[in-house]
N, C-alpha and C. Protein backbone atom coordinates (compact mmCIF):
# COMPACT_ATOMS: atom_id res chain seq x y z
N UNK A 1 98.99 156.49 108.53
CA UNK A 1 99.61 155.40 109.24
C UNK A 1 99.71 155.77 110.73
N UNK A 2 99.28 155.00 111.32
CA UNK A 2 99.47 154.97 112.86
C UNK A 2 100.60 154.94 113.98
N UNK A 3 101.10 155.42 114.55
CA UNK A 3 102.22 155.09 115.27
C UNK A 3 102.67 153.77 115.69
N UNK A 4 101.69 153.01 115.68
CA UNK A 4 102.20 151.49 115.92
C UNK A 4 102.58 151.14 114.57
N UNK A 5 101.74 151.28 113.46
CA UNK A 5 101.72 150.64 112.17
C UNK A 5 103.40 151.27 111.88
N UNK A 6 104.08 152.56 112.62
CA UNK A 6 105.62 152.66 112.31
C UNK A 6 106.69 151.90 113.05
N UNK A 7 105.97 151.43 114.57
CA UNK A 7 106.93 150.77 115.13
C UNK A 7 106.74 149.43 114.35
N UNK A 8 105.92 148.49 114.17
CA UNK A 8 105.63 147.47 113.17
C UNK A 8 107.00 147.13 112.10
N UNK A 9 106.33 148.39 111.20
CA UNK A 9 107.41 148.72 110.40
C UNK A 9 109.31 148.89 110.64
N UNK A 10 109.32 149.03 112.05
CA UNK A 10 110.84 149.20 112.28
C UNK A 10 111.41 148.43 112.65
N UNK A 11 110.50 147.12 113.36
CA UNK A 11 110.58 145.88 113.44
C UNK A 11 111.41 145.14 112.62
N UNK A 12 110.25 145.22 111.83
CA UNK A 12 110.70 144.19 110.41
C UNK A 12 112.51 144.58 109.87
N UNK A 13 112.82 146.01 109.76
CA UNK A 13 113.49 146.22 109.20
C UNK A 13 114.96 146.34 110.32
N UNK A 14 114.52 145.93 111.49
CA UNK A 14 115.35 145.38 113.01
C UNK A 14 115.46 144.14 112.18
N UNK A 15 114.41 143.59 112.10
CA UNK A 15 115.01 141.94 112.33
C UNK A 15 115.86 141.88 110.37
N UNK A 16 115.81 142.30 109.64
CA UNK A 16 116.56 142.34 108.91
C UNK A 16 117.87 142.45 108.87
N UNK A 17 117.88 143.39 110.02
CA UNK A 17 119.65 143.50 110.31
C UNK A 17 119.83 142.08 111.60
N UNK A 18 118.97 142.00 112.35
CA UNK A 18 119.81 140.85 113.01
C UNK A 18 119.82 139.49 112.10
N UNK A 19 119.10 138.93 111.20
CA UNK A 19 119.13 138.17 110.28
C UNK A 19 120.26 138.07 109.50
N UNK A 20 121.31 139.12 109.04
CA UNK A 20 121.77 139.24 108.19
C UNK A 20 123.23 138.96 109.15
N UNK A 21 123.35 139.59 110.49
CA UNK A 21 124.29 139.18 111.28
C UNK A 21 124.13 137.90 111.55
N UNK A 22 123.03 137.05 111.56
CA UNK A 22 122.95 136.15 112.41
C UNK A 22 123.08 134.89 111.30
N UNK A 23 122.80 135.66 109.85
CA UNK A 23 123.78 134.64 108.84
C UNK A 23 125.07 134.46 108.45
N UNK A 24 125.38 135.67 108.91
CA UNK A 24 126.71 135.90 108.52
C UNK A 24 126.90 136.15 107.31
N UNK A 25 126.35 137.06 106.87
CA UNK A 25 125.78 137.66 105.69
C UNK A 25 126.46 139.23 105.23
N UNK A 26 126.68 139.83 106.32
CA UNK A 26 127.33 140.97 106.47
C UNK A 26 127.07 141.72 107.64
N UNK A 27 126.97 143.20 107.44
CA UNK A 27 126.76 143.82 108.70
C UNK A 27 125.66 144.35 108.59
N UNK A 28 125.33 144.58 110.10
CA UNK A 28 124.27 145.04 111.39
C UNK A 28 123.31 145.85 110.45
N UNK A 29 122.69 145.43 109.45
CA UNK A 29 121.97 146.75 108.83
C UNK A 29 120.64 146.07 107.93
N UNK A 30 119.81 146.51 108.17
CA UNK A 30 118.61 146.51 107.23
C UNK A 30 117.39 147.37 107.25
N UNK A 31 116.86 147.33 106.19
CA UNK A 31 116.06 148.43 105.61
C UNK A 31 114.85 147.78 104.73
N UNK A 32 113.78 148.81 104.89
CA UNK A 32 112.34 148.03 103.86
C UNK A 32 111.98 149.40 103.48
N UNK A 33 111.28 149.08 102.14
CA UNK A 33 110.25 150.68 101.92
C UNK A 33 109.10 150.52 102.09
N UNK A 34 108.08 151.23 102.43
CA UNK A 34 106.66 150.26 102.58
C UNK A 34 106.27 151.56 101.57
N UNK A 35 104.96 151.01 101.08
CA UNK A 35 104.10 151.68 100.15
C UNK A 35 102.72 151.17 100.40
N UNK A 36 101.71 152.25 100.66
CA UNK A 36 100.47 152.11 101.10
C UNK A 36 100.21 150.34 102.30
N UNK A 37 100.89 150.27 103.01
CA UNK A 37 101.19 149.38 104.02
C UNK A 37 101.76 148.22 103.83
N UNK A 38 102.19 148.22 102.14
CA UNK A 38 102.93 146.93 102.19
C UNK A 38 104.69 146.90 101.22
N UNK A 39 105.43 145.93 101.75
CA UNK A 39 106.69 145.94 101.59
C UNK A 39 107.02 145.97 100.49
N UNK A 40 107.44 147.05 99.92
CA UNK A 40 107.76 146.83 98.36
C UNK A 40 109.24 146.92 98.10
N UNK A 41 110.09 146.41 98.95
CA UNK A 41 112.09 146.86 98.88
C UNK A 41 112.06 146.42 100.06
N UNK A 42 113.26 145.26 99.98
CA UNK A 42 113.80 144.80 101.11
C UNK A 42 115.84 144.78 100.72
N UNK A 43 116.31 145.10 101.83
CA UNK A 43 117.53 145.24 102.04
C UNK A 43 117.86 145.21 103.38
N UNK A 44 119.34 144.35 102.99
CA UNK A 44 120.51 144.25 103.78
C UNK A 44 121.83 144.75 103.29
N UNK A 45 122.80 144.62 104.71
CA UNK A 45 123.98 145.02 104.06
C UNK A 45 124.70 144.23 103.28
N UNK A 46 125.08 144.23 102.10
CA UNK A 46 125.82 142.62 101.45
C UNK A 46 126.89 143.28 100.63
N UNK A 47 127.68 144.52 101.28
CA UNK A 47 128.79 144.89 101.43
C UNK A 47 130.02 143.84 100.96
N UNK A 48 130.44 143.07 102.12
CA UNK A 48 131.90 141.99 102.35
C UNK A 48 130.75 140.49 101.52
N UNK A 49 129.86 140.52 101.59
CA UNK A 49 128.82 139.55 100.71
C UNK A 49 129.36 139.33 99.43
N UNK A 50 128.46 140.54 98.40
CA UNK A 50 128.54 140.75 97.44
C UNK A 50 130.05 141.80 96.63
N UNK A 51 130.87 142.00 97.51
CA UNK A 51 132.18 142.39 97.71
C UNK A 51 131.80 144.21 96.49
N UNK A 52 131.11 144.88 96.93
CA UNK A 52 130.25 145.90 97.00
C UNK A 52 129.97 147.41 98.06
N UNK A 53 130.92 148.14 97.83
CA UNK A 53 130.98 148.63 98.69
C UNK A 53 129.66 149.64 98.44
N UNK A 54 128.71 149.90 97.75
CA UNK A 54 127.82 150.25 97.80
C UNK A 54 126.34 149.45 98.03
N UNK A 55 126.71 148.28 98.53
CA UNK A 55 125.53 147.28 98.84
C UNK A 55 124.83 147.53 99.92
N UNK A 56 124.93 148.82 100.46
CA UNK A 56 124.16 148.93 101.90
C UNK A 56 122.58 148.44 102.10
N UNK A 57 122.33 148.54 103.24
CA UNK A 57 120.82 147.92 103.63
C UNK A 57 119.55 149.26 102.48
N UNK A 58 120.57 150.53 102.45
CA UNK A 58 118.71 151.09 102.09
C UNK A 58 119.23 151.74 100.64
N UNK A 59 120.20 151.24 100.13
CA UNK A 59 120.39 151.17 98.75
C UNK A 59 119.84 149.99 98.30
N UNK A 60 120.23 148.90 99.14
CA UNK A 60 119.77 147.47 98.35
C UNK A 60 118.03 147.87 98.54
N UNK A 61 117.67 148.09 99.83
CA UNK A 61 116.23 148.34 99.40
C UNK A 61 115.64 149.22 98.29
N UNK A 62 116.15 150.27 98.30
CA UNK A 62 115.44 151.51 97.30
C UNK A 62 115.66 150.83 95.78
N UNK A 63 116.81 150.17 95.41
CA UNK A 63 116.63 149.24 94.49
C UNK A 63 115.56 148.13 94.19
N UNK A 64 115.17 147.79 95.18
CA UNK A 64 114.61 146.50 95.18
C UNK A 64 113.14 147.26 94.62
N UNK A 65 112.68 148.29 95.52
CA UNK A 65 111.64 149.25 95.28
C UNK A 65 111.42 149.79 94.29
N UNK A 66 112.64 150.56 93.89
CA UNK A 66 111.89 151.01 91.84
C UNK A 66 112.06 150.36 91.73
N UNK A 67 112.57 148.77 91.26
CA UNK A 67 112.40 147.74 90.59
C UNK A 67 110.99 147.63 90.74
N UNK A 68 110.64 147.01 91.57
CA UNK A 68 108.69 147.05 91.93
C UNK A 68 107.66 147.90 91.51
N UNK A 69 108.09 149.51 91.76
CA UNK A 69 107.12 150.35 91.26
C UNK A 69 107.61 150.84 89.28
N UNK A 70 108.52 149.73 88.90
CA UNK A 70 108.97 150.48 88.19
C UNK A 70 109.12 152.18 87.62
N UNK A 71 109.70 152.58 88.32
CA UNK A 71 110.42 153.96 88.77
C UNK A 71 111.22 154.38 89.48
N UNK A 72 111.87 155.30 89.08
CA UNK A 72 113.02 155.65 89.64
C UNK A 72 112.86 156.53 91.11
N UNK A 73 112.08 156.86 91.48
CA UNK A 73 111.39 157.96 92.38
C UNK A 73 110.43 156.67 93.55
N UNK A 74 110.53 157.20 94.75
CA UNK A 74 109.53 156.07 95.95
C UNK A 74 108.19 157.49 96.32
N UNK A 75 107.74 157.80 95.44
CA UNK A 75 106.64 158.47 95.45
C UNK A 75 105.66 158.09 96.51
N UNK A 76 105.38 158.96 97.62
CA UNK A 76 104.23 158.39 98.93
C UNK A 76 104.86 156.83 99.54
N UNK A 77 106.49 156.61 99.41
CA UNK A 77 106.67 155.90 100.60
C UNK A 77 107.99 156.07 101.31
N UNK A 78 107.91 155.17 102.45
CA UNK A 78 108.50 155.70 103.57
C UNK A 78 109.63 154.57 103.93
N UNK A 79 110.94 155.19 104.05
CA UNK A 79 112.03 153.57 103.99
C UNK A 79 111.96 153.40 105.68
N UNK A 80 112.49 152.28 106.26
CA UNK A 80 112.59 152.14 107.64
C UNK A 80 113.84 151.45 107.73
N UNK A 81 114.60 151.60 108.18
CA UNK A 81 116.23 151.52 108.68
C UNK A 81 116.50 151.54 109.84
N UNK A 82 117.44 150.38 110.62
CA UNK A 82 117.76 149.68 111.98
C UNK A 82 118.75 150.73 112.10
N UNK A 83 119.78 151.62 111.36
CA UNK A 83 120.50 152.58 111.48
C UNK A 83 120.08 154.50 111.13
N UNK A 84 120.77 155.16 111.03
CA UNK A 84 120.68 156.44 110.52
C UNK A 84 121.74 156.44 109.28
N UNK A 85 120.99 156.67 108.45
CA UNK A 85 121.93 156.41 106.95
C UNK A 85 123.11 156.99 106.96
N UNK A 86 124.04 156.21 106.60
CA UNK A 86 125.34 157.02 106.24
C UNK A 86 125.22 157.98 104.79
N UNK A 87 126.48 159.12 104.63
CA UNK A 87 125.76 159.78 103.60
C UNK A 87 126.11 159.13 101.94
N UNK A 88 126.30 157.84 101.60
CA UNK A 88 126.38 157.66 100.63
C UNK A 88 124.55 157.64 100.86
N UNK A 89 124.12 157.06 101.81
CA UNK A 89 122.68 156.24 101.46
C UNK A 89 121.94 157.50 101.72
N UNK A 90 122.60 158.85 102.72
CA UNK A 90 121.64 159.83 102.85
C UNK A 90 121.18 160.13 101.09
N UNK A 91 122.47 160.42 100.29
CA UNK A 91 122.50 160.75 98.70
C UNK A 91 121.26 160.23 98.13
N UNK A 92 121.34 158.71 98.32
CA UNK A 92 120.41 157.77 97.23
C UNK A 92 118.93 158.20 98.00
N UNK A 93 118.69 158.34 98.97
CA UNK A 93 117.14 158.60 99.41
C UNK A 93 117.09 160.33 99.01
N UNK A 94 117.49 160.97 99.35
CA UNK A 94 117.32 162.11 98.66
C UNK A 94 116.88 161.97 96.68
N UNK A 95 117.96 161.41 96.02
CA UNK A 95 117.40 160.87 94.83
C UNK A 95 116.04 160.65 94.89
N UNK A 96 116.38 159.13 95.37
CA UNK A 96 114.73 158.67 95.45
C UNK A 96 113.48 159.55 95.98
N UNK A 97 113.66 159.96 96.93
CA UNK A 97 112.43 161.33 97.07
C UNK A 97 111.64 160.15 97.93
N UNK A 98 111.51 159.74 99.13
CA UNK A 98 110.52 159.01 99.74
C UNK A 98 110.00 160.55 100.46
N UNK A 99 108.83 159.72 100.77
CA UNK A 99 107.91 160.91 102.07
C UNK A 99 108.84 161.02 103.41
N UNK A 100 109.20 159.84 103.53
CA UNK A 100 110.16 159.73 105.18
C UNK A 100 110.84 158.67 105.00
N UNK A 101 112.01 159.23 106.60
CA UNK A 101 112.92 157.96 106.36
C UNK A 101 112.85 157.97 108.17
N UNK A 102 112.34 156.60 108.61
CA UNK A 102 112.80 156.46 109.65
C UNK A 102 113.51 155.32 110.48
N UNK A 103 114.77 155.72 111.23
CA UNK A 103 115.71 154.87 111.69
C UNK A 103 115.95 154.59 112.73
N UNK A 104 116.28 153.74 113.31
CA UNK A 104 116.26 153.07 114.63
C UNK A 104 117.78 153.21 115.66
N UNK A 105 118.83 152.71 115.56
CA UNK A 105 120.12 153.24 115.72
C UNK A 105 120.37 154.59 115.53
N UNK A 106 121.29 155.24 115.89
CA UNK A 106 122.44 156.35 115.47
C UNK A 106 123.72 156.23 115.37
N UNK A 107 124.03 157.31 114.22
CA UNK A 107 125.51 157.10 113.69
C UNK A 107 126.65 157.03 114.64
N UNK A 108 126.18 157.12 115.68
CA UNK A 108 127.09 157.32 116.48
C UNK A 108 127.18 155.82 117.71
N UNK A 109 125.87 155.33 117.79
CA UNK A 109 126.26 153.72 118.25
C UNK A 109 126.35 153.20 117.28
N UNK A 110 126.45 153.34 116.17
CA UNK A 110 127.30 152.56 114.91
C UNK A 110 128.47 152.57 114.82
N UNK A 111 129.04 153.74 115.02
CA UNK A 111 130.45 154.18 115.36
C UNK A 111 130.83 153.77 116.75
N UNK A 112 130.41 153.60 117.46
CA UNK A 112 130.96 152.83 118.69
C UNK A 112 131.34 150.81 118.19
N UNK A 113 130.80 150.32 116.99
CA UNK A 113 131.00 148.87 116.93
C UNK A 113 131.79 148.97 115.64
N UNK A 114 132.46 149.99 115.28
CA UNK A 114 133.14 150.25 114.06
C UNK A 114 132.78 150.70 113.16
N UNK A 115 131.54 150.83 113.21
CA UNK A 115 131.10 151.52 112.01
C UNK A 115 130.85 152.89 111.50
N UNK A 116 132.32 153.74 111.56
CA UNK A 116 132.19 155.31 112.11
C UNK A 116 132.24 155.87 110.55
N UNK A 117 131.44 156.95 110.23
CA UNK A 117 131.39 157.54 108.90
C UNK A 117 131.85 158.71 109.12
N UNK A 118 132.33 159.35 110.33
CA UNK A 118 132.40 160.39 110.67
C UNK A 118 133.78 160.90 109.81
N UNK A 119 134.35 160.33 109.49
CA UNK A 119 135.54 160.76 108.34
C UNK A 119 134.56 161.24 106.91
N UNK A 120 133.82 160.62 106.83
CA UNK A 120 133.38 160.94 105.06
C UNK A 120 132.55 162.70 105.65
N UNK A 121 132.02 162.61 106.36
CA UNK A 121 130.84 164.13 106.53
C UNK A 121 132.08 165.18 106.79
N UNK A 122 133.68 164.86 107.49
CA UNK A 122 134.74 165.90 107.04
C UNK A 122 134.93 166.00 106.17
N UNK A 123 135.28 164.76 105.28
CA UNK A 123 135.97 164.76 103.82
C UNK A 123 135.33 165.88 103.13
N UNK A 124 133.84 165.39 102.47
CA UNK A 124 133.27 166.15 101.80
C UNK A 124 133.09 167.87 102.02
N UNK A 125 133.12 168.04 103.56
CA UNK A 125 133.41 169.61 104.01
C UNK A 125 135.23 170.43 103.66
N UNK A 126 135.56 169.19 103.38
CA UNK A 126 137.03 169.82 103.02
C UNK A 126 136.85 170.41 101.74
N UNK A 127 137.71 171.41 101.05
CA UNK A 127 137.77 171.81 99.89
C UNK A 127 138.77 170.67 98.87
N UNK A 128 138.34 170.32 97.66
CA UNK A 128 138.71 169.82 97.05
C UNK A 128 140.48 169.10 97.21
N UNK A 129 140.83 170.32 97.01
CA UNK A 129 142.40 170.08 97.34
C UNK A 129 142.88 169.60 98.54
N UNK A 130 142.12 169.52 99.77
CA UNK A 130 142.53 168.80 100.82
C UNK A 130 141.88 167.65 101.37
N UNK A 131 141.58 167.25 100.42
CA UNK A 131 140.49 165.72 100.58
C UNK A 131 141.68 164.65 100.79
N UNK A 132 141.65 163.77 101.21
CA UNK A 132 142.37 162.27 101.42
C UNK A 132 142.59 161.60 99.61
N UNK A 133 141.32 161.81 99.24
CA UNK A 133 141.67 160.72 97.94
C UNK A 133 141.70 162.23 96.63
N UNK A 134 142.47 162.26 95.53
CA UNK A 134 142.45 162.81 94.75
C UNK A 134 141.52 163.27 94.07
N UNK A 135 140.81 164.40 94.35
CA UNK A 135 139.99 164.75 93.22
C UNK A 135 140.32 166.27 92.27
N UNK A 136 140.52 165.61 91.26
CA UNK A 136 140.51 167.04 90.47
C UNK A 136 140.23 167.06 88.99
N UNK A 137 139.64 168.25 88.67
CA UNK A 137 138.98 168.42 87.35
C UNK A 137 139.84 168.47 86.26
N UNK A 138 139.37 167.79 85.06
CA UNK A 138 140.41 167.45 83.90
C UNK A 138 139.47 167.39 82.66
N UNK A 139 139.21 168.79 82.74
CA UNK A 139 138.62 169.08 81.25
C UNK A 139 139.46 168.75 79.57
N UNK A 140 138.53 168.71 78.77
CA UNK A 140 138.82 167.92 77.42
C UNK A 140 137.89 168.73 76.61
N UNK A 141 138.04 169.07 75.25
CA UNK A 141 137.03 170.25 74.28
C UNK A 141 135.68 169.39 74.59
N UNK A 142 135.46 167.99 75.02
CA UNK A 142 134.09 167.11 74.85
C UNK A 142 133.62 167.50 76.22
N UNK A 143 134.28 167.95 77.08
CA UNK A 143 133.55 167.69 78.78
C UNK A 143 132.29 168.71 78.74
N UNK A 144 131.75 169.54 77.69
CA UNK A 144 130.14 169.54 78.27
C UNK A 144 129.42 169.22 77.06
N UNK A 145 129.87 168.61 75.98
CA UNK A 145 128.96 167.90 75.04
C UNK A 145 127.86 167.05 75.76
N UNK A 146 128.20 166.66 76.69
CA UNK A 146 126.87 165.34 77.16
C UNK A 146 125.86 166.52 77.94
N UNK A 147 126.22 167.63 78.56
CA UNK A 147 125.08 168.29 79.28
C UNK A 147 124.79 169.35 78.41
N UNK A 148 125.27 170.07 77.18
CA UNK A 148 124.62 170.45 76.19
C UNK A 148 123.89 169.51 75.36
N UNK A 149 124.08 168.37 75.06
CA UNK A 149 123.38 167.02 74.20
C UNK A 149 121.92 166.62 75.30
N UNK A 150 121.86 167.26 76.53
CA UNK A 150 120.86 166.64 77.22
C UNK A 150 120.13 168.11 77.23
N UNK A 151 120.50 168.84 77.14
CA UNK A 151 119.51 170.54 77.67
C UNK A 151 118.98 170.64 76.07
N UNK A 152 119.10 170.39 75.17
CA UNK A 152 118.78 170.46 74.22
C UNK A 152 117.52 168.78 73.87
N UNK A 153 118.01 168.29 74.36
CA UNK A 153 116.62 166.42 74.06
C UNK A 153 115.30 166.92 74.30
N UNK A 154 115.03 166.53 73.26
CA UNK A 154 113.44 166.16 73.33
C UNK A 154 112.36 164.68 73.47
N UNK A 155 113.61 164.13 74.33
CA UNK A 155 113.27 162.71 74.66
C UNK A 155 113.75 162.69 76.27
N UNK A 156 113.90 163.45 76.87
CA UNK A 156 114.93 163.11 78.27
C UNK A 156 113.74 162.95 79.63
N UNK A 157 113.80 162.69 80.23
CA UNK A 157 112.73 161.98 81.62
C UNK A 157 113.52 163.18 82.18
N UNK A 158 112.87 163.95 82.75
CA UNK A 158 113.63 164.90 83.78
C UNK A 158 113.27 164.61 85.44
N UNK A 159 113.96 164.80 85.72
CA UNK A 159 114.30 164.06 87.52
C UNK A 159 114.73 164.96 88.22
């Protein structure tokens, strides 16, 4: 792919986010995956939309995408995003395994229009016990039946 054929690509996934503002649809964000030059996952943010707090622009895409390639994995493609992923969406592209991710904004003029994540990349550096929201482990005699029941399958898709 050519350097234009990426600005092209960042385009599209620009005007996705102004589309989505300019419906009033949700926020400033959209995302496409392309695969061998054509669009296979399209996303916006439909967050306050779909009342979803995981509806972001390149989750809704990477969804939209294994749906298409049916698979769970974006094998040889590349997402394009009007932002720099926050890290719920850093998570899901890591999952997914694309070749590249490239984004147009930074987290940080996102965070200048409210949109600051910069609390979650502390949170998670905090140790358990000093996180904001409660997390703590609450084992039961069953809590590793499901990952002994899976290391043992002879049916399991490994990922």
């Amino acid at each position: 792919m050519t350097e234009q054929d990426h600005y092209y690509w960042m385009e599209v996934a620009i005007r996705e986010a102004y589309e989505n503002v300019s419906h009033a649809q949700g926020g400033p964000f959209g995302a496409i995956v392309v695969k061998d030059g054509q669009i296979i996952g399209k996303g916006r943010n439909g967050v306050t939309a779909l009342k979803d707090p995981t509806a972001h622009a390149e989750v809704q895409a990477i969804r939209e995408a294994c749906r298409h390639l049916n698979d769970f994995q974006l094998k040889d493609c590349a997402i394009y995003t009007s932002c720099e992923p926050c890290p719920m969406c850093i998570g899901a592209i890591y999952w997914a395994r694309p070749d590249a991710v490239y984004y147009a904004s930074t987290k940080e003029e996102a965070a200048e229009i409210g949109f600051d994540d910069q609390f979650i990349y502390e949170e998670i550096a905090q140790p358990m016990a000093q996180r904001s929201i409660t997390m703590k482990q609450l084992r039961t005699d069953q809590s590793l039946q499901p990952f002994h029941t899976w290391r043992l399958s002879s049916v399991k898709i490994e990922y």
